[in-house]
Protein backbone atom coordinates (compact mmCIF):
# COMPACT_ATOMS: atom_id res chain seq x y z
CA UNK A 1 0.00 0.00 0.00
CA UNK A 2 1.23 3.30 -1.10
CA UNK A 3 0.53 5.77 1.79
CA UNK A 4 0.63 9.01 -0.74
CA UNK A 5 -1.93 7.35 -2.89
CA UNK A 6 -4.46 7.07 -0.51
CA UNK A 7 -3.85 10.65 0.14
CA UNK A 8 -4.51 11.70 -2.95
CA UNK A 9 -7.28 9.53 -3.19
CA UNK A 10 -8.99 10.56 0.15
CA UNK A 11 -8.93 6.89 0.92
CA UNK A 12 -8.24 5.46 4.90
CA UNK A 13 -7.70 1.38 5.57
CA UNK A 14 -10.07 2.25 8.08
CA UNK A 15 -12.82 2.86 5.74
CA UNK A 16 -12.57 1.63 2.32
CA UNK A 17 -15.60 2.78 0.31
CA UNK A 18 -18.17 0.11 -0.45
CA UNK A 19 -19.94 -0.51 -4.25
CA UNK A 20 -17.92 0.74 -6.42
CA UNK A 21 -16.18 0.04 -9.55
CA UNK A 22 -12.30 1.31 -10.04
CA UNK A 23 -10.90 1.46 -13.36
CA UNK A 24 -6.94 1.54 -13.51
CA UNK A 25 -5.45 1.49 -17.15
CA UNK A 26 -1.82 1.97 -18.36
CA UNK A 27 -0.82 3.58 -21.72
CA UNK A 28 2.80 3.37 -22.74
CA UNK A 29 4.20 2.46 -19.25
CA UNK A 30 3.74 -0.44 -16.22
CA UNK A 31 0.86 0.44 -14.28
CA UNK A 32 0.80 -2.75 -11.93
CA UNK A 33 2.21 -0.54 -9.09
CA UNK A 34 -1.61 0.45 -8.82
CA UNK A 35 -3.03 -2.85 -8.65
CA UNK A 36 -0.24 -3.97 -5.84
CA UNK A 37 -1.42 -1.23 -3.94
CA UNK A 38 -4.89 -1.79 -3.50
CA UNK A 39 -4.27 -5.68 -3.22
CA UNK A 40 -1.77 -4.33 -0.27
CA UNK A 41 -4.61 -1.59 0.59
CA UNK A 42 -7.38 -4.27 1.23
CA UNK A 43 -5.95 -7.22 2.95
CA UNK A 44 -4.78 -4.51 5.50
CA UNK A 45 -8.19 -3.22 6.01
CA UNK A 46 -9.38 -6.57 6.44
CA UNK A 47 -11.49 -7.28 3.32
CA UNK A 48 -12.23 -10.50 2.17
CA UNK A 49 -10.70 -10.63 -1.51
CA UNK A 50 -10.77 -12.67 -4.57
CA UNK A 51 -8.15 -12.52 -7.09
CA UNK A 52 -8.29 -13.40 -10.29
CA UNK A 53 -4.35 -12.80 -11.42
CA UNK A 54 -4.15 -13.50 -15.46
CA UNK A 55 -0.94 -12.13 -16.08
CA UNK A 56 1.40 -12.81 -13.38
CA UNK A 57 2.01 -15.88 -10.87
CA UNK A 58 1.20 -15.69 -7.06
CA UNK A 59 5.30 -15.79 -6.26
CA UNK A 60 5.53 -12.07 -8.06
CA UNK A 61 2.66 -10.75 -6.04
CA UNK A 62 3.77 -12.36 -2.91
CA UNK A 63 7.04 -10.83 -3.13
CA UNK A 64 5.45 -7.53 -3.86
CA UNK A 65 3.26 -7.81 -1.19
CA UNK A 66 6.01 -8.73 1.40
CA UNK A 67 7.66 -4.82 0.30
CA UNK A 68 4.19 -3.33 1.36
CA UNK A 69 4.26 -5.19 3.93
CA UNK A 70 1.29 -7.74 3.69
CA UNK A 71 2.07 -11.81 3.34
CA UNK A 72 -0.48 -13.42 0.59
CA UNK A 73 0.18 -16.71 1.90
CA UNK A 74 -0.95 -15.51 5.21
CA UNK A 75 -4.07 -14.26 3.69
CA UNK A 76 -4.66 -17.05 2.13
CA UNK A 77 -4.17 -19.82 4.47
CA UNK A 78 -6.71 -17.39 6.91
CA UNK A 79 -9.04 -17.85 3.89
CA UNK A 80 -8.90 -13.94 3.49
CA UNK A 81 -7.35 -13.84 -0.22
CA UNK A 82 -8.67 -16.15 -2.96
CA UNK A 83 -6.27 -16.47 -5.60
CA UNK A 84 -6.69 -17.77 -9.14
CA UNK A 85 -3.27 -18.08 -10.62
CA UNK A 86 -4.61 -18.01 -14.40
CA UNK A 87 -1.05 -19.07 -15.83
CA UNK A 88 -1.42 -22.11 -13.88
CA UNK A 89 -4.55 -22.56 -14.51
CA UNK A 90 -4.22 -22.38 -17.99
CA UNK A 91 -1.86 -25.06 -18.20
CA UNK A 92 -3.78 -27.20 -15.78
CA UNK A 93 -7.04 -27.32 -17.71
CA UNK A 94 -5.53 -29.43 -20.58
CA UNK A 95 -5.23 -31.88 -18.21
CA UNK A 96 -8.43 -32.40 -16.88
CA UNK A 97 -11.51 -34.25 -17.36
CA UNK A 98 -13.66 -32.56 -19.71
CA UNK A 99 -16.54 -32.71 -17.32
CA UNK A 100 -14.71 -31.18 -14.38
CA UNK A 101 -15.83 -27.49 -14.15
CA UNK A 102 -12.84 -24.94 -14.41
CA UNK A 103 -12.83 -20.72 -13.73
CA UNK A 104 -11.22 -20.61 -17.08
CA UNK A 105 -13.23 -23.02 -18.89
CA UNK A 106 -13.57 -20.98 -22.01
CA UNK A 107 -10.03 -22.00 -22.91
CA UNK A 108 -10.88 -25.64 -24.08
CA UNK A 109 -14.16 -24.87 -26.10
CA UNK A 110 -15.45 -23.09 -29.08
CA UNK A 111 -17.20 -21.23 -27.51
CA UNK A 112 -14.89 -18.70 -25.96
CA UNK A 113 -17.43 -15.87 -25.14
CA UNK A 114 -18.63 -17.98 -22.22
CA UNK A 115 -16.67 -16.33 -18.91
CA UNK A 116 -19.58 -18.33 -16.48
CA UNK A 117 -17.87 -20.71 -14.91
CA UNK A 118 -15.25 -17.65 -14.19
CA UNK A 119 -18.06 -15.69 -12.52
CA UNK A 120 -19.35 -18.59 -11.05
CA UNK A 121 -16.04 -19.06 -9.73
CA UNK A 122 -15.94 -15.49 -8.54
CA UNK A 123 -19.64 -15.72 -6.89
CA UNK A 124 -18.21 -18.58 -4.94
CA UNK A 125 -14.87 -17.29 -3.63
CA UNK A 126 -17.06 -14.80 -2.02
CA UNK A 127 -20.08 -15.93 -0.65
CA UNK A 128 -20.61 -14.90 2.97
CA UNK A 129 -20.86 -17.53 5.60
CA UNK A 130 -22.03 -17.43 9.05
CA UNK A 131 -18.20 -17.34 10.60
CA UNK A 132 -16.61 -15.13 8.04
CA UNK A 133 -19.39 -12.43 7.82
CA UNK A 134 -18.31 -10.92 11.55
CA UNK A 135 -14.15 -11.79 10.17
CA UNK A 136 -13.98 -9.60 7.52
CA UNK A 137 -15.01 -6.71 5.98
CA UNK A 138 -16.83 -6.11 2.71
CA UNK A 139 -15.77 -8.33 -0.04
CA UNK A 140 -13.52 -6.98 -3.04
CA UNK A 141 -12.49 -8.27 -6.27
CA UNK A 142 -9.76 -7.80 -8.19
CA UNK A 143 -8.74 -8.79 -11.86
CA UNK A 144 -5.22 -8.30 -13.50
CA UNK A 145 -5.72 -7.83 -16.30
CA UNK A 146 -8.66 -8.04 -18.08
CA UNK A 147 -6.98 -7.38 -21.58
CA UNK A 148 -5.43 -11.00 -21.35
CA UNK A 149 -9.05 -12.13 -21.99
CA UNK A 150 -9.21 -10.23 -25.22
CA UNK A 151 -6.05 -11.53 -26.24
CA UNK A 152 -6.89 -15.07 -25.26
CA UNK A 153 -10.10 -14.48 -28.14
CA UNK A 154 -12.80 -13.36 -25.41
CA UNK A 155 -14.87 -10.70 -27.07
CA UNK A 156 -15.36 -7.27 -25.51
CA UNK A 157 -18.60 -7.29 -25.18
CA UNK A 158 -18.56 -10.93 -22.71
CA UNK A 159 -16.11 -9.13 -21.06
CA UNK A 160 -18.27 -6.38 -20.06
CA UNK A 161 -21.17 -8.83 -19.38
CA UNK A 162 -18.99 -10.83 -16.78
CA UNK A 163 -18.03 -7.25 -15.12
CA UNK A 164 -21.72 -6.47 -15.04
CA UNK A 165 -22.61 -9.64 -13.79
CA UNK A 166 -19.79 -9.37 -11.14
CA UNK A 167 -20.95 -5.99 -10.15
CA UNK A 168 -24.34 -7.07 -9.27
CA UNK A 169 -23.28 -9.47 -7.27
CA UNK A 170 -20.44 -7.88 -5.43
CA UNK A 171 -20.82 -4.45 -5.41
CA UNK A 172 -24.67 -4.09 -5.61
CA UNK A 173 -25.69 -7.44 -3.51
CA UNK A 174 -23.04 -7.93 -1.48
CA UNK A 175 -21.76 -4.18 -1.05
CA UNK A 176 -18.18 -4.82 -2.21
CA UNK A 177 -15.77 -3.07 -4.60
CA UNK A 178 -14.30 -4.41 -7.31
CA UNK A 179 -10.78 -3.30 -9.50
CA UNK A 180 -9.78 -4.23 -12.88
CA UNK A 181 -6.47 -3.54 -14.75
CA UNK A 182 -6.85 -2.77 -18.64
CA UNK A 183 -4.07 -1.78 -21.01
CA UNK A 184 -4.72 0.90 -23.50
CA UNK A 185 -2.70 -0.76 -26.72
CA UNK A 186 -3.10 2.80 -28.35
CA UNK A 187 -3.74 1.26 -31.45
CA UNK A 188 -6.68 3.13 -33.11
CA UNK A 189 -7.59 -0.30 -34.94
CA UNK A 190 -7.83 -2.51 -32.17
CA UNK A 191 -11.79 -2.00 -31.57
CA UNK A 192 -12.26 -4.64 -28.99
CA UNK A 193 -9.75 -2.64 -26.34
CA UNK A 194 -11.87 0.11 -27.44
CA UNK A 195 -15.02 -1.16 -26.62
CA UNK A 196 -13.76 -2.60 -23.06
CA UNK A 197 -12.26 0.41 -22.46
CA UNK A 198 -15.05 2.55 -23.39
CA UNK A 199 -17.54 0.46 -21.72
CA UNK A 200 -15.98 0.21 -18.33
CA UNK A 201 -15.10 3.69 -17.88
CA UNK A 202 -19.21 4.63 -18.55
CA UNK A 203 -19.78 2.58 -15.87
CA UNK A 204 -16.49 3.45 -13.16
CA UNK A 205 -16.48 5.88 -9.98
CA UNK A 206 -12.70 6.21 -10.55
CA UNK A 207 -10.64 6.02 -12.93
CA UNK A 208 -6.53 5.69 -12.80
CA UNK A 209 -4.68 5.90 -15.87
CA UNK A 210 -1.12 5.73 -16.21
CA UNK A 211 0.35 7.05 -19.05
CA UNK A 212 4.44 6.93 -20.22
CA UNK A 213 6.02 10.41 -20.57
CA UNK A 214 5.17 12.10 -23.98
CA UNK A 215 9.49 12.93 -23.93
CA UNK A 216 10.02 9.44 -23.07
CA UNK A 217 12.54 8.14 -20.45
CA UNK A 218 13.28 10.09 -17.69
CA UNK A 219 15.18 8.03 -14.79
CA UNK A 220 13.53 11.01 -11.78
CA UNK A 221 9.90 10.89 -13.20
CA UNK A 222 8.48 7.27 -14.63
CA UNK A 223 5.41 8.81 -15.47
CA UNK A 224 2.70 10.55 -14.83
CA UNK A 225 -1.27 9.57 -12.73
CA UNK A 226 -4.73 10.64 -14.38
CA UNK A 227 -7.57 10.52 -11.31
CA UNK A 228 -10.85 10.88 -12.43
CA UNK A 229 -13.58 10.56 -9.94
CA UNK A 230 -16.88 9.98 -11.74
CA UNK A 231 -20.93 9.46 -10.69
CA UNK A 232 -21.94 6.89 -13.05
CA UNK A 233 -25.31 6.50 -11.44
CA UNK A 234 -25.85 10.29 -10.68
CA UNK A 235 -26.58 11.62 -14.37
CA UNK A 236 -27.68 15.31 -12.21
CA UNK A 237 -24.46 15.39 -10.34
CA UNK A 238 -21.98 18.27 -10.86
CA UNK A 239 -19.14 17.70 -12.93
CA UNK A 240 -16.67 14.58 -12.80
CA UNK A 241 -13.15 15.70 -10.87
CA UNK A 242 -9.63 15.46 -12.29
CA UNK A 243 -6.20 15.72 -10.94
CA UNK A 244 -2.60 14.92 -12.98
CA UNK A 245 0.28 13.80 -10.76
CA UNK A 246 3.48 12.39 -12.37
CA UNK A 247 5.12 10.06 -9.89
CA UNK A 248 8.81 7.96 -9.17
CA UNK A 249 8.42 4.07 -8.06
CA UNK A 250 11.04 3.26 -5.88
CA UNK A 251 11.38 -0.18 -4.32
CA UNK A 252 8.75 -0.09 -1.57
CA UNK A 253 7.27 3.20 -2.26
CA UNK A 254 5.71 5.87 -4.78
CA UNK A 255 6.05 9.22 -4.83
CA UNK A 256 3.99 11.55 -6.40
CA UNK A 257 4.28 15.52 -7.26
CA UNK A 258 2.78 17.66 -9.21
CA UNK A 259 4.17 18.35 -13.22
CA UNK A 260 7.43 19.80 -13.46
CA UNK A 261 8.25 19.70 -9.19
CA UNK A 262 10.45 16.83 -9.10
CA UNK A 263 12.78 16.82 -6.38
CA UNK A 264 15.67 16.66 -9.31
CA UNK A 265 14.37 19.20 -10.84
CA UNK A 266 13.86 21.94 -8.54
């Protein structure tokens, strides 16, 4: 968890917002840093979280984690973190029994705009029960990345229809959060990122975008942070709020400042 972050963010561990749906997206640069830091952000304020991890292995995350200072296979031996290692997974389902049911069952069948079983297996992961509703707090979920679908031959459009679905289970139902990781390709031709894109910001409260500097490398600024906090549901609401940081990563930590105030430069 990246303690300036939530600052800018007006976000506390002691009272993560409930029902909403955060967009983070990356143009020309590594935006995972965000989705470590709300992974970090709510296993420390004691959510109960499902991960569905399609681009990395549970090693890299763990390792990240342990910098932040949160252990995922703490989490997940307390049942607190559900994780679905999708390259794993991926692998595995070639070996199964065609029968047996699988998260990423669209990868063995025609079919591929069929993400069910996935939200089945998200519906699942986190279902309340009796001792767990007093353990933890509201239930999040978190995908990384959702463009791996697209390039795996999921169309945009399923895509958005498993979000939905997800969101009316876990943020409207259940009164959870959930936060997906997109890339922005750039490429004006590639419609389906379009769409996804498009789609999911209509329907996000806020919205973190990463972009790569327009001058390109620069080793005392990586980049710079779009926040956009929208009212997807309030069409009579006053205008949607904006703020542009640019920001260093350093090993445990991000720093952000505002353009042109980097500590090298001044």
């Amino acid at each position: 968890m990246f303690p300036e972050l939530n600052n800018l963010l007006n976000t506390t561990p002691d009272g993560p917002e409930q029902g909403k749906l955060t967009l983070l997206c990356d143009a020309k640069t590594d935006g995972s840093f965000l989705m470590h830091h709300f992974l970090s952000f709510y296993l420390k304020a004691n959510c109960k979280v499902c991960f569905v991890a399609l681009i990395q292995s549970f090693s890299h995350y763990n390792i990240v984690g342990q910098k932040l200072g949160v252990s995922l296979t703490a989490a997940r031996e307390r049942r607190q973190l559900v994780f679905l290692e999708g390259l794993k997974s991926a692998v595995d389902i070639f070996f199964r029994p065609q029968e047996e049911p699988h998260p990423l069952q669209f990868l063995r069948e025609a079919n591929t705009r069929n993400l069910q079983p996935l939200y089945e297996f998200v519906r699942e992961a986190l279902k309340p029960t009796d001792e767990e509703e007093a353990a933890w707090r509201c239930p999040v979920l978190l995908v990384d990345d959702l463009s791996v679908l697209l390039s795996l031959g999921v169309g945009a459009v399923a895509v958005l229809d498993f979000i939905h679905y997800c969101r009316a289970t876990v943020c409207w139902e259940r009164k959870g959060n959930i936060v997906a990781l997109v890339h922005d390709s750039g490429d004006a031709e590639d419609e389906e990122n379009d769409i996804l894109l498009n789609g999911l910001s209509h329907q996000s409260h806020l919205i973190l975008r990463a972009e790569g500097l327009a001058t390109g490398f620069c080793k005392d600024v990586h980049g710079q942070l779009k926040i956009l906090w929208r009212r997807p549901s309030q069409p009579t609401a006053p205008r949607d709020r904006s703020l542009t940081y640019q920001y260093k990563i350093q090993d445990k930590s991000v720093s952000f400042f505002a353009k042109g105030m980097s500590p090298a430069v001044l």
